[in-house]
PDB file of N, CA and C in Angstrom:
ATOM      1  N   UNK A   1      53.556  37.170 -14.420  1.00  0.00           N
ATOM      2  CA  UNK A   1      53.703  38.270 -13.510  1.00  0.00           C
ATOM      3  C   UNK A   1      52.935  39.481 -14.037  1.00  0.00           C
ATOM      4  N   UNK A   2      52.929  40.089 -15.122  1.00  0.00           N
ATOM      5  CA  UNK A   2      52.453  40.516 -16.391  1.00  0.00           C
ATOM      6  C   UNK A   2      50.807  40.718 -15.955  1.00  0.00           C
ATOM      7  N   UNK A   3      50.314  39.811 -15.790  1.00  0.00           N
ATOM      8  CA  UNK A   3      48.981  39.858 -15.701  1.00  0.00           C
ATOM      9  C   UNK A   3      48.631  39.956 -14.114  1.00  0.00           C
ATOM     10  N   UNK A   4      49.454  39.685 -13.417  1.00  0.00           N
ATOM     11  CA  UNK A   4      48.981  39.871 -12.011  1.00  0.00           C
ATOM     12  C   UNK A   4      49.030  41.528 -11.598  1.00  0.00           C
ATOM     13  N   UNK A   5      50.336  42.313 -12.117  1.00  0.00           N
ATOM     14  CA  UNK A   5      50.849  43.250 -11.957  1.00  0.00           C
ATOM     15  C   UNK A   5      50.291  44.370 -12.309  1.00  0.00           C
ATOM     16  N   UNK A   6      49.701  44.347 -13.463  1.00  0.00           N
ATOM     17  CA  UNK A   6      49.537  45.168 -14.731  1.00  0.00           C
ATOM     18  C   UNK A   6      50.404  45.356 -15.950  1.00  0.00           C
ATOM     19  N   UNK A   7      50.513  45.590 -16.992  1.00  0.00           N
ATOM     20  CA  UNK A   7      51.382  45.806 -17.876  1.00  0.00           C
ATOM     21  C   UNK A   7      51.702  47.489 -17.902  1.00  0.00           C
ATOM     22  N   UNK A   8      50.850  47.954 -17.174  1.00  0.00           N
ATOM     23  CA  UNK A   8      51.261  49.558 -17.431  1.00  0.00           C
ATOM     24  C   UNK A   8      52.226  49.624 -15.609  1.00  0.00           C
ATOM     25  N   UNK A   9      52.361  48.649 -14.713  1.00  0.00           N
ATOM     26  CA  UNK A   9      53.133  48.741 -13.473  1.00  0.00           C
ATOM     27  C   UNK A   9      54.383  47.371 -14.123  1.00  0.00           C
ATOM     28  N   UNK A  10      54.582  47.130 -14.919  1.00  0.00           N
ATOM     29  CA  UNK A  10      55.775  46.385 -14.808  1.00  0.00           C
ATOM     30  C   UNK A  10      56.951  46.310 -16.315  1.00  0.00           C
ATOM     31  N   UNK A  11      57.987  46.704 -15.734  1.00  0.00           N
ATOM     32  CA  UNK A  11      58.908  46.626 -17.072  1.00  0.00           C
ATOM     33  C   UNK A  11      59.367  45.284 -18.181  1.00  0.00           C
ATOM     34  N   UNK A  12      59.657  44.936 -19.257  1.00  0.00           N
ATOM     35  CA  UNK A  12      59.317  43.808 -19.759  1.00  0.00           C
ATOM     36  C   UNK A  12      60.471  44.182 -20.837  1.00  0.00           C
ATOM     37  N   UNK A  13      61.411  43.194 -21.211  1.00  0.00           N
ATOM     38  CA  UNK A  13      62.322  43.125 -21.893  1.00  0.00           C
ATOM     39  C   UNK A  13      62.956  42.015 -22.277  1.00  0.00           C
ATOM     40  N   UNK A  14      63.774  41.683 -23.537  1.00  0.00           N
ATOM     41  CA  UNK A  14      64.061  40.657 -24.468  1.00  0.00           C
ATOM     42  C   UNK A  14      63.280  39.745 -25.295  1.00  0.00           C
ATOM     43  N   UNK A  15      63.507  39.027 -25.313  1.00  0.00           N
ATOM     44  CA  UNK A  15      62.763  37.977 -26.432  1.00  0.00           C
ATOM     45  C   UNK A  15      61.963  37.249 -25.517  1.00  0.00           C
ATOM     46  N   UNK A  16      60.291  36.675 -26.012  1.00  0.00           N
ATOM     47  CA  UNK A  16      59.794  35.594 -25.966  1.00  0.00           C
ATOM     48  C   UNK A  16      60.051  34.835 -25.465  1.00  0.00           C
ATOM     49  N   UNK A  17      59.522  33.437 -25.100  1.00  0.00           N
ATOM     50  CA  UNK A  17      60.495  32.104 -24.870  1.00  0.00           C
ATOM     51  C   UNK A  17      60.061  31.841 -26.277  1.00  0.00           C
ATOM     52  N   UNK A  18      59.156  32.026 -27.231  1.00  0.00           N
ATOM     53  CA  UNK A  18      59.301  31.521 -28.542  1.00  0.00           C
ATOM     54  C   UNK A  18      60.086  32.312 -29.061  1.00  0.00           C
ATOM     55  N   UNK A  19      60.636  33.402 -29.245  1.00  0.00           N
ATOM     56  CA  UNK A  19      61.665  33.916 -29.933  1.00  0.00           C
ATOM     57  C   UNK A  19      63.032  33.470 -29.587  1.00  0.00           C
ATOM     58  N   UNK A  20      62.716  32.640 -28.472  1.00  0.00           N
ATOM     59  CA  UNK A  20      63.790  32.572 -27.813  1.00  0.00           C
ATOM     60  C   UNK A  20      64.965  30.906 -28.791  1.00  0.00           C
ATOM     61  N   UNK A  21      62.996  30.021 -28.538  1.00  0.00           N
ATOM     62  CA  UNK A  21      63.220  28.833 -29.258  1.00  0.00           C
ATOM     63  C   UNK A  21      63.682  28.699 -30.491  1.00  0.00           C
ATOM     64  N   UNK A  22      63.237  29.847 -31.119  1.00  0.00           N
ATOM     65  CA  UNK A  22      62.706  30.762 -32.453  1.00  0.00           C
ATOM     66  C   UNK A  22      64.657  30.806 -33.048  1.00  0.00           C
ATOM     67  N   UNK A  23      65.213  31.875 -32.838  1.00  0.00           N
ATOM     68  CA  UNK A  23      66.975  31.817 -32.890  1.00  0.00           C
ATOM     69  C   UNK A  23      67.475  30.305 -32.173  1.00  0.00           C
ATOM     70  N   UNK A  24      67.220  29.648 -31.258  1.00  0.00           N
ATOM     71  CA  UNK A  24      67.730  28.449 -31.645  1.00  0.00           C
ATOM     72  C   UNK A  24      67.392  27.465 -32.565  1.00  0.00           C
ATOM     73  N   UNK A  25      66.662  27.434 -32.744  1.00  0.00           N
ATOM     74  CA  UNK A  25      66.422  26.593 -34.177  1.00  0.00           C
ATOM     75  C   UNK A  25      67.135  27.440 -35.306  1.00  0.00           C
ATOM     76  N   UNK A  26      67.042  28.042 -35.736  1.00  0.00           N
ATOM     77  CA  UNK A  26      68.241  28.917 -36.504  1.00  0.00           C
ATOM     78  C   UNK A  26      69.476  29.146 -36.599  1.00  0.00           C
ATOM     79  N   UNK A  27      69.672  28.798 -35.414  1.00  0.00           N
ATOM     80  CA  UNK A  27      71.576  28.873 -35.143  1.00  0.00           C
ATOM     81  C   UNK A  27      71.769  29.899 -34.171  1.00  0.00           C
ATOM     82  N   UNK A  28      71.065  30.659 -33.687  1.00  0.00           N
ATOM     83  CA  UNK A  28      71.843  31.754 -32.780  1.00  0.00           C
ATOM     84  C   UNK A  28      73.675  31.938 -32.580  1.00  0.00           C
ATOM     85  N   UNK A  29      73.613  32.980 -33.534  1.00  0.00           N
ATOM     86  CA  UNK A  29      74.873  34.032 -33.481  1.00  0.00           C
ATOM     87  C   UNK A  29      75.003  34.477 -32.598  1.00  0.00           C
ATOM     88  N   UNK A  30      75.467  34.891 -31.729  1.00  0.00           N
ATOM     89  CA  UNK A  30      76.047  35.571 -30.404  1.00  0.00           C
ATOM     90  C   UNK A  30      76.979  36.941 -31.216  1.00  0.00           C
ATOM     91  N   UNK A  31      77.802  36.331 -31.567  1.00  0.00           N
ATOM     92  CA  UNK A  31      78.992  37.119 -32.288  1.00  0.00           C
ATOM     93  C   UNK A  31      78.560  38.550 -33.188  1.00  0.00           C
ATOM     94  N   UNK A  32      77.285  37.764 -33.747  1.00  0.00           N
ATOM     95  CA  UNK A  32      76.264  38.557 -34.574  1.00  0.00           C
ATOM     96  C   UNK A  32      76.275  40.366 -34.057  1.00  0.00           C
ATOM     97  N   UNK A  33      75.274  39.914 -33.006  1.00  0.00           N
ATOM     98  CA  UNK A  33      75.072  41.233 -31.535  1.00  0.00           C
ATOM     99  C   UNK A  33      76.359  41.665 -31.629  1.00  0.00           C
ATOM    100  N   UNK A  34      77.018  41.502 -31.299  1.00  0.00           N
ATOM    101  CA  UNK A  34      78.286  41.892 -30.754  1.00  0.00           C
ATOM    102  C   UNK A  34      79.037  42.871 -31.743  1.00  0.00           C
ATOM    103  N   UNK A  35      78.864  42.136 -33.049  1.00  0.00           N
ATOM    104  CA  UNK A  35      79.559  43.131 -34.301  1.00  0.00           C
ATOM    105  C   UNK A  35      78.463  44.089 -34.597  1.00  0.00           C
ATOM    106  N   UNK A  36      77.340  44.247 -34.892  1.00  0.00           N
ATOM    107  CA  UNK A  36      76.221  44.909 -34.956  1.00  0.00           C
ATOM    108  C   UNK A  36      76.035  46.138 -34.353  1.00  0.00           C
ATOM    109  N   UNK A  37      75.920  45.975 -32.401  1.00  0.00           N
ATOM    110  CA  UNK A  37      76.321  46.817 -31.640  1.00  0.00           C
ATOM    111  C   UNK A  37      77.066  47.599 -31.309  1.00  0.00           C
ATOM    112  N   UNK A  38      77.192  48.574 -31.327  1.00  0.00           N
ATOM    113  CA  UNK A  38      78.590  49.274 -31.114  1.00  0.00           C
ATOM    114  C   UNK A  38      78.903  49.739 -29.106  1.00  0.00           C
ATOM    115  N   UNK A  39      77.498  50.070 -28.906  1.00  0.00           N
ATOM    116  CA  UNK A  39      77.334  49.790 -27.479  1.00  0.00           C
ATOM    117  C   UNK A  39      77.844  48.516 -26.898  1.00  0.00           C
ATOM    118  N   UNK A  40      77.749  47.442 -27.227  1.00  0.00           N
ATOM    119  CA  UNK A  40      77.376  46.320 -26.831  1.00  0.00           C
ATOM    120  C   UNK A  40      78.823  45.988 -27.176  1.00  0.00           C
ATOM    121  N   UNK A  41      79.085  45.893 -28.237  1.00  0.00           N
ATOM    122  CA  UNK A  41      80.794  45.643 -28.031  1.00  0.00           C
ATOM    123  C   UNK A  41      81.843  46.863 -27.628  1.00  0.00           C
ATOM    124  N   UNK A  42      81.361  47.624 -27.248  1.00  0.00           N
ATOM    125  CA  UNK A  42      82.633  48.420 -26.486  1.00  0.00           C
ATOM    126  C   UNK A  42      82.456  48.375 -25.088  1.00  0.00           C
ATOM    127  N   UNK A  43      80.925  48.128 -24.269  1.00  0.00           N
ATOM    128  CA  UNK A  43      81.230  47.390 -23.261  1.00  0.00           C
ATOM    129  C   UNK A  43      81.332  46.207 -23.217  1.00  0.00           C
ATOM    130  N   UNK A  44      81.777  45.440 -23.674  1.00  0.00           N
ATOM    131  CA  UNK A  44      82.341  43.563 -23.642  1.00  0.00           C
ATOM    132  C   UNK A  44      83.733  43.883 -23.974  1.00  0.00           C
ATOM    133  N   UNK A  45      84.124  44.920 -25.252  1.00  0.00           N
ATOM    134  CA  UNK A  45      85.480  44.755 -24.951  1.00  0.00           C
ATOM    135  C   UNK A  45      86.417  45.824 -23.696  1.00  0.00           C
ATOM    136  N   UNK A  46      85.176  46.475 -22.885  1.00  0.00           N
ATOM    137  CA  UNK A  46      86.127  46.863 -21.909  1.00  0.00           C
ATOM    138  C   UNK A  46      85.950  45.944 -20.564  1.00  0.00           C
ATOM    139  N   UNK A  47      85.087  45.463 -21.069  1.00  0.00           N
ATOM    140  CA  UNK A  47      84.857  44.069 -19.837  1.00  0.00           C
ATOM    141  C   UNK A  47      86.503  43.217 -19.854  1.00  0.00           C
ATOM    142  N   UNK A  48      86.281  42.686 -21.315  1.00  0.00           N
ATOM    143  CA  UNK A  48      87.171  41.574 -21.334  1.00  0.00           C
ATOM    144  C   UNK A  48      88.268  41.974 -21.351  1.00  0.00           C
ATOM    145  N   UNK A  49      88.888  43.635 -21.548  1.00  0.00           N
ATOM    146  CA  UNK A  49      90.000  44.092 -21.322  1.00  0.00           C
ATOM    147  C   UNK A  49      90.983  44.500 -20.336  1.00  0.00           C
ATOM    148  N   UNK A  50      89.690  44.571 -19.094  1.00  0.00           N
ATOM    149  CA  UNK A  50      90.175  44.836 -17.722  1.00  0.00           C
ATOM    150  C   UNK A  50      90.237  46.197 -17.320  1.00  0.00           C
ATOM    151  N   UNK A  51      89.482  46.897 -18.387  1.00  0.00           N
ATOM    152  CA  UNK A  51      89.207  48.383 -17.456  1.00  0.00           C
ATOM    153  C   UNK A  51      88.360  48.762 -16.670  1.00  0.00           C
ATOM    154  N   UNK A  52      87.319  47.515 -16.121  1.00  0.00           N
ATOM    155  CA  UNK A  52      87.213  47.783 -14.701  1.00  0.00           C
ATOM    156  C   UNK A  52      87.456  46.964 -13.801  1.00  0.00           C
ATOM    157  N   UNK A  53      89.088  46.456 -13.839  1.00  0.00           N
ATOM    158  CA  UNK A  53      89.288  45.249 -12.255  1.00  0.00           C
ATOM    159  C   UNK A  53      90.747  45.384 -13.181  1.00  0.00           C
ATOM    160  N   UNK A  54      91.901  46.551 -13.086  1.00  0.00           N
ATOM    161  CA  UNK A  54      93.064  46.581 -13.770  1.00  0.00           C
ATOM    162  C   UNK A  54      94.100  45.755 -12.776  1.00  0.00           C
ATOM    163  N   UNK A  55      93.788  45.267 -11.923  1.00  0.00           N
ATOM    164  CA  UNK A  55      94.545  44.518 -11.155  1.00  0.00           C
ATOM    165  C   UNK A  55      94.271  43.213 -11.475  1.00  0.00           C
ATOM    166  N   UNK A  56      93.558  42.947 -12.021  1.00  0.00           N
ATOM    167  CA  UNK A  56      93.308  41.861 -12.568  1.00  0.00           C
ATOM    168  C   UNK A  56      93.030  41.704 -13.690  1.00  0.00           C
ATOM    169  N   UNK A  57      93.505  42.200 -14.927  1.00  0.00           N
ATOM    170  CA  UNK A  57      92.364  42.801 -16.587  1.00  0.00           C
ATOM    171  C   UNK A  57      91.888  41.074 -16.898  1.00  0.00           C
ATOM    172  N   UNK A  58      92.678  39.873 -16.572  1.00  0.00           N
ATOM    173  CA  UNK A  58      92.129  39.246 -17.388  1.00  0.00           C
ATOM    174  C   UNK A  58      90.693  38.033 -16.722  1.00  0.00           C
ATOM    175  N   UNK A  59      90.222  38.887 -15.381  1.00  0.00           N
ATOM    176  CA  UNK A  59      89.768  38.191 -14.572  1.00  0.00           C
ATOM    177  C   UNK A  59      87.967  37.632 -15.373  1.00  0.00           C
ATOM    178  N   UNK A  60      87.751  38.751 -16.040  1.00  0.00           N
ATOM    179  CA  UNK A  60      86.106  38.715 -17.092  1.00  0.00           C
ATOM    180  C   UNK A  60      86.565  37.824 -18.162  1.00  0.00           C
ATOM    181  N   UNK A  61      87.534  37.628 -18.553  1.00  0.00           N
ATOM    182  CA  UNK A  61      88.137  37.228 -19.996  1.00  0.00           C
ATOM    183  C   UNK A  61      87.130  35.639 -20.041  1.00  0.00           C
ATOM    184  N   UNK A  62      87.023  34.965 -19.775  1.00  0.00           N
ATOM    185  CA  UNK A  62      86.217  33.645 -19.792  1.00  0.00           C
ATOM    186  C   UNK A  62      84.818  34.264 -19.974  1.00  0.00           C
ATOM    187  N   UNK A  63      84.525  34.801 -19.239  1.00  0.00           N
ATOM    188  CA  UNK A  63      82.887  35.239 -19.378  1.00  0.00           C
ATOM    189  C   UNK A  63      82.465  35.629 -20.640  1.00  0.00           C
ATOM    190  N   UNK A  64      83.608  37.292 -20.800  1.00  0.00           N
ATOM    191  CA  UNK A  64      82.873  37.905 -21.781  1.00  0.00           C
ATOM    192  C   UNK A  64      83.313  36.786 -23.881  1.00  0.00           C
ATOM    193  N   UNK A  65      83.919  35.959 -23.575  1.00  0.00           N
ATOM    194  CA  UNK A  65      84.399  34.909 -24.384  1.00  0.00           C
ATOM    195  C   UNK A  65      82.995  33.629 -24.414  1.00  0.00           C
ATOM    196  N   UNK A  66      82.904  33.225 -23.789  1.00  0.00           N
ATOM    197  CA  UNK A  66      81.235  32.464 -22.786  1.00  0.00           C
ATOM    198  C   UNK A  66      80.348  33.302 -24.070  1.00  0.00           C
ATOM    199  N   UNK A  67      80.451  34.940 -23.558  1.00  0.00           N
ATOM    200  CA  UNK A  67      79.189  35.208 -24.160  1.00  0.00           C
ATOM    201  C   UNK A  67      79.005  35.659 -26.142  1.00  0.00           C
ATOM    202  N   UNK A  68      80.234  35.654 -26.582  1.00  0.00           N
ATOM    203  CA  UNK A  68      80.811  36.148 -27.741  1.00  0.00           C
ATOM    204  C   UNK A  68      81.072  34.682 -28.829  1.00  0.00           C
ATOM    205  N   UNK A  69      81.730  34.133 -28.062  1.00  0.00           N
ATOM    206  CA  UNK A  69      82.120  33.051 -28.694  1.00  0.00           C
ATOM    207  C   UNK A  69      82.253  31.437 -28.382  1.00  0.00           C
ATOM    208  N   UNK A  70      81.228  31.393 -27.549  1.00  0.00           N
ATOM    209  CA  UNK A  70      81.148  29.750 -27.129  1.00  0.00           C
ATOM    210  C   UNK A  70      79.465  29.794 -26.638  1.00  0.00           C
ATOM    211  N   UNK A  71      78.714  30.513 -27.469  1.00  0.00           N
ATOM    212  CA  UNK A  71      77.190  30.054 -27.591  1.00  0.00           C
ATOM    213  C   UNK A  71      76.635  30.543 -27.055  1.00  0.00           C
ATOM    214  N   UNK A  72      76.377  31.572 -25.927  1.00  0.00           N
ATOM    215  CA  UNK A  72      76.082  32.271 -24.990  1.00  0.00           C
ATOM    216  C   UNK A  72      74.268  31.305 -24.532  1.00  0.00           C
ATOM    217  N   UNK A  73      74.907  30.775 -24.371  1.00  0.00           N
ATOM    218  CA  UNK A  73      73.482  29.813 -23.655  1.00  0.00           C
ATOM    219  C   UNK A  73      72.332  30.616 -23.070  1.00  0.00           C
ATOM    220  N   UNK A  74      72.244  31.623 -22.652  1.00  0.00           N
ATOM    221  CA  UNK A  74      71.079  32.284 -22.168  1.00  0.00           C
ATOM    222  C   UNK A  74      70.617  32.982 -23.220  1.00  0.00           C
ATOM    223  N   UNK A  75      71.313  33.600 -24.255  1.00  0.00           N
ATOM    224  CA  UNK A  75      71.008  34.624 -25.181  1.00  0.00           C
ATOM    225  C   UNK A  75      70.837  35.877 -24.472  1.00  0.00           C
ATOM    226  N   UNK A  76      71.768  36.330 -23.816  1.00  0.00           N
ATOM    227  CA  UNK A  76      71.980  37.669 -23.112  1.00  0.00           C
ATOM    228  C   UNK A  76      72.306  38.966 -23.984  1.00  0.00           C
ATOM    229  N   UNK A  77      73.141  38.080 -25.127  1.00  0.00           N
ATOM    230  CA  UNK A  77      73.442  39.575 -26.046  1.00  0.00           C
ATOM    231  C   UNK A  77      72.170  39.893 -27.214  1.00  0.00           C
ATOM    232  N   UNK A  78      71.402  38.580 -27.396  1.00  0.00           N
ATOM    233  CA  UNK A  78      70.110  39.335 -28.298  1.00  0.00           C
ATOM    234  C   UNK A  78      69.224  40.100 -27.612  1.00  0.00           C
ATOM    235  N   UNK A  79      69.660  39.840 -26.013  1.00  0.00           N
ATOM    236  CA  UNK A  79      68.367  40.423 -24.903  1.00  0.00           C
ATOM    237  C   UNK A  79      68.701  42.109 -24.931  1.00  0.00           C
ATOM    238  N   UNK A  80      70.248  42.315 -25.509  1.00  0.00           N
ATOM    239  CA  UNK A  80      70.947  43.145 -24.985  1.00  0.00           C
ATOM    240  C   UNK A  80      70.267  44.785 -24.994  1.00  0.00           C
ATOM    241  N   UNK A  81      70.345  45.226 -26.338  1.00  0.00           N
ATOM    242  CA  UNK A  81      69.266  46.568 -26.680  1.00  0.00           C
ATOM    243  C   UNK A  81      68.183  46.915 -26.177  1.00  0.00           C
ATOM    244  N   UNK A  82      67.490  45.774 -26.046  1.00  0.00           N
ATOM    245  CA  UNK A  82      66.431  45.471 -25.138  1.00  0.00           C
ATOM    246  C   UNK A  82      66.332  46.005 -24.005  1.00  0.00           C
ATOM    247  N   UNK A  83      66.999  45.365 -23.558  1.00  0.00           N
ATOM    248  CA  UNK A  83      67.489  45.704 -22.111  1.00  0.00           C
ATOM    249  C   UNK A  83      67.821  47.515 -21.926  1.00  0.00           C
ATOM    250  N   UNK A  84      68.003  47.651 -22.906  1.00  0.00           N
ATOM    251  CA  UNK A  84      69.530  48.995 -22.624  1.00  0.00           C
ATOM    252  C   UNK A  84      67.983  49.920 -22.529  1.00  0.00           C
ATOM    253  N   UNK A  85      67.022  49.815 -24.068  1.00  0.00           N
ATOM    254  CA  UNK A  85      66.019  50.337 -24.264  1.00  0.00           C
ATOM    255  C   UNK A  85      64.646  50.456 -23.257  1.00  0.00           C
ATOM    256  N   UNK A  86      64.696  49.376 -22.174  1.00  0.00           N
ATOM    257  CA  UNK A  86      63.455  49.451 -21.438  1.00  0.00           C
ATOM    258  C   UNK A  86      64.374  50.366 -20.221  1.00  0.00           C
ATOM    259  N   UNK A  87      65.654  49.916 -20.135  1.00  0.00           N
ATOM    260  CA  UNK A  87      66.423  50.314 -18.731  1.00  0.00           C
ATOM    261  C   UNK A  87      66.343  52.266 -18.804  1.00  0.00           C
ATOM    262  N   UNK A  88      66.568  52.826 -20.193  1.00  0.00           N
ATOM    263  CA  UNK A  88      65.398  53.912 -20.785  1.00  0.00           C
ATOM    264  C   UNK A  88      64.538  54.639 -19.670  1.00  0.00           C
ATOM    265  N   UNK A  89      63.717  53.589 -20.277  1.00  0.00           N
ATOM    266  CA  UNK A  89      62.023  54.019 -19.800  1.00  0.00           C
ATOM    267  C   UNK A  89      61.796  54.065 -18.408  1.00  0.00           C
ATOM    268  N   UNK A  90      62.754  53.319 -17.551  1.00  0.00           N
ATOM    269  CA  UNK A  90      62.638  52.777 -16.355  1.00  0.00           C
ATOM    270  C   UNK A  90      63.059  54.291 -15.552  1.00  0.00           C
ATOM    271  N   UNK A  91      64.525  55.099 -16.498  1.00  0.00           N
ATOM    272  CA  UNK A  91      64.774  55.758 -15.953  1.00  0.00           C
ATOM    273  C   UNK A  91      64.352  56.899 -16.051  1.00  0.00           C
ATOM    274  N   UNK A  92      63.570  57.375 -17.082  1.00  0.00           N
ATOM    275  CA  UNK A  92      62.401  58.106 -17.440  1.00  0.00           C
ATOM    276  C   UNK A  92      61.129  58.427 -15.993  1.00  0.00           C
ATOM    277  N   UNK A  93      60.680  56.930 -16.540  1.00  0.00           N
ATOM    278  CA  UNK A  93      59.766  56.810 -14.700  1.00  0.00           C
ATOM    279  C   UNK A  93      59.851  57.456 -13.357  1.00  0.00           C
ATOM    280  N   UNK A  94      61.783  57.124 -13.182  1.00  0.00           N
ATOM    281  CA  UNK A  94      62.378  57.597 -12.229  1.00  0.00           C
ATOM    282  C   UNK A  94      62.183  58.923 -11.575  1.00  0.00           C
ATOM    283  N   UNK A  95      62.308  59.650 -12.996  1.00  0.00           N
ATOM    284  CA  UNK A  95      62.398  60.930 -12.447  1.00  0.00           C
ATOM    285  C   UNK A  95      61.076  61.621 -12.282  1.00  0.00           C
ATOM    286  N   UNK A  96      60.136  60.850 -12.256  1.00  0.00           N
ATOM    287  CA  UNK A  96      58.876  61.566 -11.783  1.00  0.00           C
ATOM    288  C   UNK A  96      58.145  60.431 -10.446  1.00  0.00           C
ATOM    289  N   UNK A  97      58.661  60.915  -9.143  1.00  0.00           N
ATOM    290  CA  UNK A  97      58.473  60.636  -8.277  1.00  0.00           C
ATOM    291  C   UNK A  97      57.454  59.981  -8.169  1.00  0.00           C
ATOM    292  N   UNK A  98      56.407  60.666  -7.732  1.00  0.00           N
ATOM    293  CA  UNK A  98      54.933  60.271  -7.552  1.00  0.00           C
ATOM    294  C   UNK A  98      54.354  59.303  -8.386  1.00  0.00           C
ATOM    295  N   UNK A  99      54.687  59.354  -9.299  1.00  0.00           N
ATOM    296  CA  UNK A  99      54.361  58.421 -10.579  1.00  0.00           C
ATOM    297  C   UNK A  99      54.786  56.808 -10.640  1.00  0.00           C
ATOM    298  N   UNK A 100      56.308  56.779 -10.286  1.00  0.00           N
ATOM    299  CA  UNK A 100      56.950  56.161  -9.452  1.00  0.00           C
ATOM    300  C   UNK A 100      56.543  55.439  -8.615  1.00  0.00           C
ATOM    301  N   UNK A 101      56.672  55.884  -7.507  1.00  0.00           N
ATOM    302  CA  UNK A 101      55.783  55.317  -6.008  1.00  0.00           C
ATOM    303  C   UNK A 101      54.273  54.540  -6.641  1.00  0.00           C
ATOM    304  N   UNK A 102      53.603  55.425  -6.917  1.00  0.00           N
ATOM    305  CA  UNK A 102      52.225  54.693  -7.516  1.00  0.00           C
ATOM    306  C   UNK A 102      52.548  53.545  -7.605  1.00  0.00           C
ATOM    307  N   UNK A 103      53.241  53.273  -8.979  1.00  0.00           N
ATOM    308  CA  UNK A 103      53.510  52.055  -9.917  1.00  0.00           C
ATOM    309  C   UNK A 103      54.234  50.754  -8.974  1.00  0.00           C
ATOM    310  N   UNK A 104      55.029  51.940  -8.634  1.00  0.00           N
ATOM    311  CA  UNK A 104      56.131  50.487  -7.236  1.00  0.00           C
ATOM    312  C   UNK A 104      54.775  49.418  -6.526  1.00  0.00           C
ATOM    313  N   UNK A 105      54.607  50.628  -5.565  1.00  0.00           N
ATOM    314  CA  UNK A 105      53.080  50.036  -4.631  1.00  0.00           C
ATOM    315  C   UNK A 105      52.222  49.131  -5.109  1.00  0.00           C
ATOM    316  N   UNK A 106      51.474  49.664  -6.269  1.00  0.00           N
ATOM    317  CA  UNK A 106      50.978  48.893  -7.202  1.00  0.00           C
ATOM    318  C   UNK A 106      51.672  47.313  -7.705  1.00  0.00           C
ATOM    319  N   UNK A 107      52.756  47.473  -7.781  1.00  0.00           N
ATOM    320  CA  UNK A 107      53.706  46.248  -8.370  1.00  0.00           C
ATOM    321  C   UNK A 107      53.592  45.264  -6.986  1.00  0.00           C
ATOM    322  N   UNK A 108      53.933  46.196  -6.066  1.00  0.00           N
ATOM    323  CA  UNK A 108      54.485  45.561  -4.663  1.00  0.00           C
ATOM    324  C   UNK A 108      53.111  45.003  -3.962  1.00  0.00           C
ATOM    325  N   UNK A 109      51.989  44.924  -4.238  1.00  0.00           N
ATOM    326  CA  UNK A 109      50.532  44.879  -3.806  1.00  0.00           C
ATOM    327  C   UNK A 109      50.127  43.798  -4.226  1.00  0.00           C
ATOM    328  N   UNK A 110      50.537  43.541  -5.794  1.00  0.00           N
ATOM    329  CA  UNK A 110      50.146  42.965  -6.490  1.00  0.00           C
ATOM    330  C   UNK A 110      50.681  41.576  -6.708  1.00  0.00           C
ATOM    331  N   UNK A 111      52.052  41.587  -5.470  1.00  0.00           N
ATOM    332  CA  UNK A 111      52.544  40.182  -5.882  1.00  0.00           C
ATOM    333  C   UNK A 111      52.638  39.369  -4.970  1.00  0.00           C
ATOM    334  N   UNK A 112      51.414  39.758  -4.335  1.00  0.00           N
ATOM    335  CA  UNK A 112      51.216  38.493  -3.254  1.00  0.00           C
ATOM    336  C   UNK A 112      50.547  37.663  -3.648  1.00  0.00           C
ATOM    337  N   UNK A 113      50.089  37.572  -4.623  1.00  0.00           N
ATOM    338  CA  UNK A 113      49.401  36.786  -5.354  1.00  0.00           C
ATOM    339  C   UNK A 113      51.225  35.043  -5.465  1.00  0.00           C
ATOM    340  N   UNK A 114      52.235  35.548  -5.451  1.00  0.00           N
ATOM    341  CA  UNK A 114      53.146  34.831  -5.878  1.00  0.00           C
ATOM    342  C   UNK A 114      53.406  34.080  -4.437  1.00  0.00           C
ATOM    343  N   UNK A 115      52.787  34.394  -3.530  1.00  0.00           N
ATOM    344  CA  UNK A 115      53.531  34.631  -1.980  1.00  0.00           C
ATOM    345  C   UNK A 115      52.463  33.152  -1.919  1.00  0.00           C
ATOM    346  N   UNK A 116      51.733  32.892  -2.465  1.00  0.00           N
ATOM    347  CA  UNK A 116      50.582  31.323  -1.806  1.00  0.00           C
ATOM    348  C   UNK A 116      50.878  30.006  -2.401  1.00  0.00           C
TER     349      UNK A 116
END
């Protein structure tokens, strides 16, 4: 997408698919992220605590467990900083309109290339 788009019109975040391969061959920790982060585990433990669905607190409890402690198969929490860090820049962008629009258009122009 990357190359169709531009790299200066498109946001880009987490690992590789070789970094990806890269921590599984290693063992990928999940749990790791989680203690490390302090972001990252105080939203998982207000996920899994139910402060946002208190009518239900224990309705995330499988998920955020999925992602902590039973392997997190996608690797969502090494993606995590990542994420937090481009989501950043994105909102940076935001606030300069024109600049914005450009880049969108540009993005949005550019991906018809995906459309054949």
């Amino acid at each position: 997408m990357q190359e169709h788009v531009g790299e200066e019109n498109i946001f880009i975040f987490g690992n590789t698919a070789e970094e990806v391969e890269t921590l599984r061959r290693q063992g990928y920790k999940p749990r790791d992220y989680y203690e490390k982060d302090e972001e990252l585990h105080q939203v998982l433990t207000q996920i899994g605590s139910g402060v946002f669905n208190p009518e239900e607190p224990g309705r995330y409890r499988d998920l955020v467990d999925s992602l902590i402690n039973f392997g997190d198969h996608y690797q969502v929490l090494a993606d995590y900083r990542s994420y937090v860090d481009c989501q950043d820049k994105v909102d940076e962008l935001y606030r300069c309109p024109e600049e914005w629009t450009t880049k969108t258009m540009l993005n949005i122009a550019n991906m018809g290339y995906f459309s054949l």
